[in-house]
Protein backbone atom coordinates (compact mmCIF):
# COMPACT_ATOMS: atom_id res chain seq x y z
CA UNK A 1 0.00 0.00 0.00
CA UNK A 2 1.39 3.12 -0.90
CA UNK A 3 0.90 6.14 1.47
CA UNK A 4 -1.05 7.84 -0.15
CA UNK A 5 -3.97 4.81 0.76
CA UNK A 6 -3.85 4.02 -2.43
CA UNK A 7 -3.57 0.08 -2.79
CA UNK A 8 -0.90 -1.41 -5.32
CA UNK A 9 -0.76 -4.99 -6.94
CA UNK A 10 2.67 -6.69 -6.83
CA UNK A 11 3.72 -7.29 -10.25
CA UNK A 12 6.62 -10.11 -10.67
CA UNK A 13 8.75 -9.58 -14.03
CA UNK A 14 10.58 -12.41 -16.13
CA UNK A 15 12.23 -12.21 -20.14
CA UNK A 16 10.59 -14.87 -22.23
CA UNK A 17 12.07 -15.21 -25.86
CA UNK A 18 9.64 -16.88 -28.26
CA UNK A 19 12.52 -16.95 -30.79
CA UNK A 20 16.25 -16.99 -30.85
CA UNK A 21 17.53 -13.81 -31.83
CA UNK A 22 19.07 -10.37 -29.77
CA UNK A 23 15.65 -9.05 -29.37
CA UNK A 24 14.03 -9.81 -26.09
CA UNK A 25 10.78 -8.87 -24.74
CA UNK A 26 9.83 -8.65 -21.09
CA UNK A 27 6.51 -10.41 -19.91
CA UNK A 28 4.77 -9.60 -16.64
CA UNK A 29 2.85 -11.77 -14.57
CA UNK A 30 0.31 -10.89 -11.66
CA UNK A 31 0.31 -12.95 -9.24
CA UNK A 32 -3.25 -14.96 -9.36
CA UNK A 33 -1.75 -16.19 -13.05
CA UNK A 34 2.00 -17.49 -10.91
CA UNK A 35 -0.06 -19.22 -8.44
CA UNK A 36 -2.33 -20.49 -11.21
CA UNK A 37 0.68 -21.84 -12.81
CA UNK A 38 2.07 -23.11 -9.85
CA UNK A 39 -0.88 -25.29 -8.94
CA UNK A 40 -1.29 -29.27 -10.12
CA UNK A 41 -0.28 -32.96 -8.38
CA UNK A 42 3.21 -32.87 -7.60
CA UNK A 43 3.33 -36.27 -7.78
CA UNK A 44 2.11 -36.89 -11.52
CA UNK A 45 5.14 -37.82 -13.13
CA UNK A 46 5.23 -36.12 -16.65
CA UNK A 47 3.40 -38.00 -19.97
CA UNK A 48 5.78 -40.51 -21.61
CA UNK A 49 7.77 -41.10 -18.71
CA UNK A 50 7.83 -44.84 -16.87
CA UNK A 51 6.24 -45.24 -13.72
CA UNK A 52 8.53 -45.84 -10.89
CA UNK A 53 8.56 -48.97 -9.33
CA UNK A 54 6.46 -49.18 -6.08
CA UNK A 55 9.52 -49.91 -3.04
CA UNK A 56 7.10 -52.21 -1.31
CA UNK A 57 7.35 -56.00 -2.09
CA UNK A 58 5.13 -56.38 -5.10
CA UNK A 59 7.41 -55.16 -7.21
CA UNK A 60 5.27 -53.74 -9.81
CA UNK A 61 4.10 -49.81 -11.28
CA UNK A 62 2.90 -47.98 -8.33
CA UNK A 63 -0.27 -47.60 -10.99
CA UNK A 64 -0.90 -51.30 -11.23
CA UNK A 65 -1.21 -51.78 -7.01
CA UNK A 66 -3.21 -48.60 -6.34
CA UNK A 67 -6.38 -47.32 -8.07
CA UNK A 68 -6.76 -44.68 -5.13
CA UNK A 69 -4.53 -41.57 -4.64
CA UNK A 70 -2.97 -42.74 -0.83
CA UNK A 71 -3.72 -39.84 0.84
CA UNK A 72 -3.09 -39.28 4.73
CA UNK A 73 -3.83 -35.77 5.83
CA UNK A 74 -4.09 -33.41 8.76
CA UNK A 75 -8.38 -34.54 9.21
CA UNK A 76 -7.29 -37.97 9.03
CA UNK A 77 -5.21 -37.54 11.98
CA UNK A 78 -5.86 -38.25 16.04
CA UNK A 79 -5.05 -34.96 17.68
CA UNK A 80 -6.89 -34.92 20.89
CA UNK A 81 -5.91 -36.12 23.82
CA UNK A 82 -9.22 -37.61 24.94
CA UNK A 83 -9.79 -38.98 21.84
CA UNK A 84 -6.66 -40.95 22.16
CA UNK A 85 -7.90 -41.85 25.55
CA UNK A 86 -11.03 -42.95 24.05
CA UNK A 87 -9.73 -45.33 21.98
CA UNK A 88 -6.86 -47.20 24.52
CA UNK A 89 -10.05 -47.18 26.94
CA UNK A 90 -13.09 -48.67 25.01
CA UNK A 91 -10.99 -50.06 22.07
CA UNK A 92 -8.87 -53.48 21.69
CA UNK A 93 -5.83 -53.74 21.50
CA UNK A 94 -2.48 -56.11 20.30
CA UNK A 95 1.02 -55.95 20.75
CA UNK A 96 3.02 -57.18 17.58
CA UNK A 97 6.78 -56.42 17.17
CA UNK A 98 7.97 -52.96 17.18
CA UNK A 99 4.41 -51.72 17.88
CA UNK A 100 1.03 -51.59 19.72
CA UNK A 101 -1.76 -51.36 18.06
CA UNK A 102 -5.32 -50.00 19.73
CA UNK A 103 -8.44 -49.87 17.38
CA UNK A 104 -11.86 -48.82 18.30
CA UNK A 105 -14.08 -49.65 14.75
CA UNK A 106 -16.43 -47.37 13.77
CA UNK A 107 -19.50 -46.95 11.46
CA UNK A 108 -19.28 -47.47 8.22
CA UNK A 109 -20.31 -44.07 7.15
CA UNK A 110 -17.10 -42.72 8.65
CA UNK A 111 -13.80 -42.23 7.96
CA UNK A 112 -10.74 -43.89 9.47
CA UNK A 113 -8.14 -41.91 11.64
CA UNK A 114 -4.73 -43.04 12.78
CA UNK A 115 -2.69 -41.37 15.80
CA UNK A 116 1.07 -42.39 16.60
CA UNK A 117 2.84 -41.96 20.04
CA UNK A 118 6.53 -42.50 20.41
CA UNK A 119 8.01 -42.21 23.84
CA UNK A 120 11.51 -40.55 25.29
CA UNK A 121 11.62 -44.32 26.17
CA UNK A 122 12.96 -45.31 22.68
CA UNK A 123 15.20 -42.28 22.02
CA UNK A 124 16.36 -38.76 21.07
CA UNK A 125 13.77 -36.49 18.71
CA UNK A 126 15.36 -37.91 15.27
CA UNK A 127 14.39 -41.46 16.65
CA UNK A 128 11.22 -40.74 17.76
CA UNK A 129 10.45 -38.29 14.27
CA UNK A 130 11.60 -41.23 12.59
CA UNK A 131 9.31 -43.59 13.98
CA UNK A 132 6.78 -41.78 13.58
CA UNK A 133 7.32 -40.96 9.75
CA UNK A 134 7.49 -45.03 9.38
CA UNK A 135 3.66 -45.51 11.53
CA UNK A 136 2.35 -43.14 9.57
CA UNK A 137 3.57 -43.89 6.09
CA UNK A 138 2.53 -47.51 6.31
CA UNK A 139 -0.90 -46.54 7.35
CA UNK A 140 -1.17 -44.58 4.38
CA UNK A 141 -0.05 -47.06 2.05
CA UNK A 142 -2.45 -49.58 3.72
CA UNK A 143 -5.60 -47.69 4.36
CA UNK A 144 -7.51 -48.75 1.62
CA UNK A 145 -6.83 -52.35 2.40
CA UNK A 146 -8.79 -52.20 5.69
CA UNK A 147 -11.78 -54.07 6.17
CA UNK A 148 -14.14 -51.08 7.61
CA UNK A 149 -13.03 -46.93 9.17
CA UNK A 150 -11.41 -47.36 12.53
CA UNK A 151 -9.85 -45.40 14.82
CA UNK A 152 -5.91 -46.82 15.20
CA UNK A 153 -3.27 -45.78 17.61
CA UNK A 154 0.06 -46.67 17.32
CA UNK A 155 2.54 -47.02 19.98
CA UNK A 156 6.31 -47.57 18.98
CA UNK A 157 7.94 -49.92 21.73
CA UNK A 158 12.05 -49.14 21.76
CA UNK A 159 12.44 -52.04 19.19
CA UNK A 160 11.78 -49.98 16.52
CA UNK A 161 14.49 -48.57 16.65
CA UNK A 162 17.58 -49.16 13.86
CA UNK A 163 14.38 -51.16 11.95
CA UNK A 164 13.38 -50.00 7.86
CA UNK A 165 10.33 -49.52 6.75
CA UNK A 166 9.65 -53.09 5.15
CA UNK A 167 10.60 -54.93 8.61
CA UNK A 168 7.66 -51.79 10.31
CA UNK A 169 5.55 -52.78 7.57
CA UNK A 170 5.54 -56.74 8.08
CA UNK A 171 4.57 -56.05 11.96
CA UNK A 172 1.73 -53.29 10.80
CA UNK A 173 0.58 -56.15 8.30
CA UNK A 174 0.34 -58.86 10.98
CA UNK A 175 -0.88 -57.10 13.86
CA UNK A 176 -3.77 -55.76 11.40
CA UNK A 177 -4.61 -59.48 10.16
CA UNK A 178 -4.37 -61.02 13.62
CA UNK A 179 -7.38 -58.03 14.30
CA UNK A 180 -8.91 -58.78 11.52
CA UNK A 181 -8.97 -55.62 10.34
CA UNK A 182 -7.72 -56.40 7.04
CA UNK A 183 -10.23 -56.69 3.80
CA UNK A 184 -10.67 -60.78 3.51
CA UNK A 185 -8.54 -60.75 0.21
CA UNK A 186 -6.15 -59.13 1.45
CA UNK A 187 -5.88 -61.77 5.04
């Protein structure tokens, strides 16, 4: 804002040549059309390009093994303390490996929600980040495999620690099929 009150746009400037030669014009941009250019999936890999392989252990195009975008964001997270409460109260719960798993199902109409807790117990803040990167990322790899929405909290126990994400995987895999929470093709 200028002070006079009078209100100003920002306007961002770049040189675009449309042909080779030592003429150049100047093109400016606002910036609703930067932003509009700026927006799209991050993760769409460019047309004509392979597929990366998917580092889990099918093996195969990451296109082949998931018709749904594997989404895991901030709604789909447990945040409050009583609801974590809530669930290691009323819900069940298993202890598999490098974690614990409590579950409280839900109706079907809902969605599912994970929450992670990693104690001093197993380590200093990078351990503990770690772990929780792990939880979380198989979760959203496996979410669509569940049988029905449930509320999940994961508890890393100190053996996690030093472990990659296929040996966290393998114990997320089992604990879910020993609850039965997995879909019946997938058990």
């Amino acid at each position: 804002m200028r002070p006079d009150g009078v209100r100003t746009e920002l306007i961002y400037e770049t040189t675009i040549s449309t042909f080779e030669g030592p003429a150049e014009t100047a093109a400016w941009f606002s910036r609703p059309q930067l932003e509009q250019e700026r927006t799209g999936y991050p993760g769409q890999s460019p047309p004509g390009r392979a597929q990366a392989l998917n580092p889990g252990i099918t093996g195969r195009p990451m296109a082949a093994t998931t018709p749904q975008r594997l989404l895991f964001n901030r709604a789909a997270h447990i945040k409050q303390g009583r609801d974590f409460a809530r669930v290691r109260r009323v819900g069940e719960r298993l202890v598999i490996g490098c974690l614990i798993a409590n579950w409280q199902r839900l109706p079907e109409h809902s969605a599912s929600h994970l929450g992670v807790i990693t104690s001093g117990r197993i380590g200093g803040a990078v351990v503990r980040n770690r772990a929780r990167r792990l939880m979380r990322e198989t979760f959203r790899l496996h979410q669509h495999d569940l049988a029905g929405p449930v509320d999940l909290v994961l508890v890393a126990r100190p053996s996690i620690v030093g472990k990659g994400f296929a040996q966290v995987e393998r114990d997320f895999l089992t604990t879910l099929r020993k609850a039965r929470l997995l879909k019946s093709s997938g058990a």
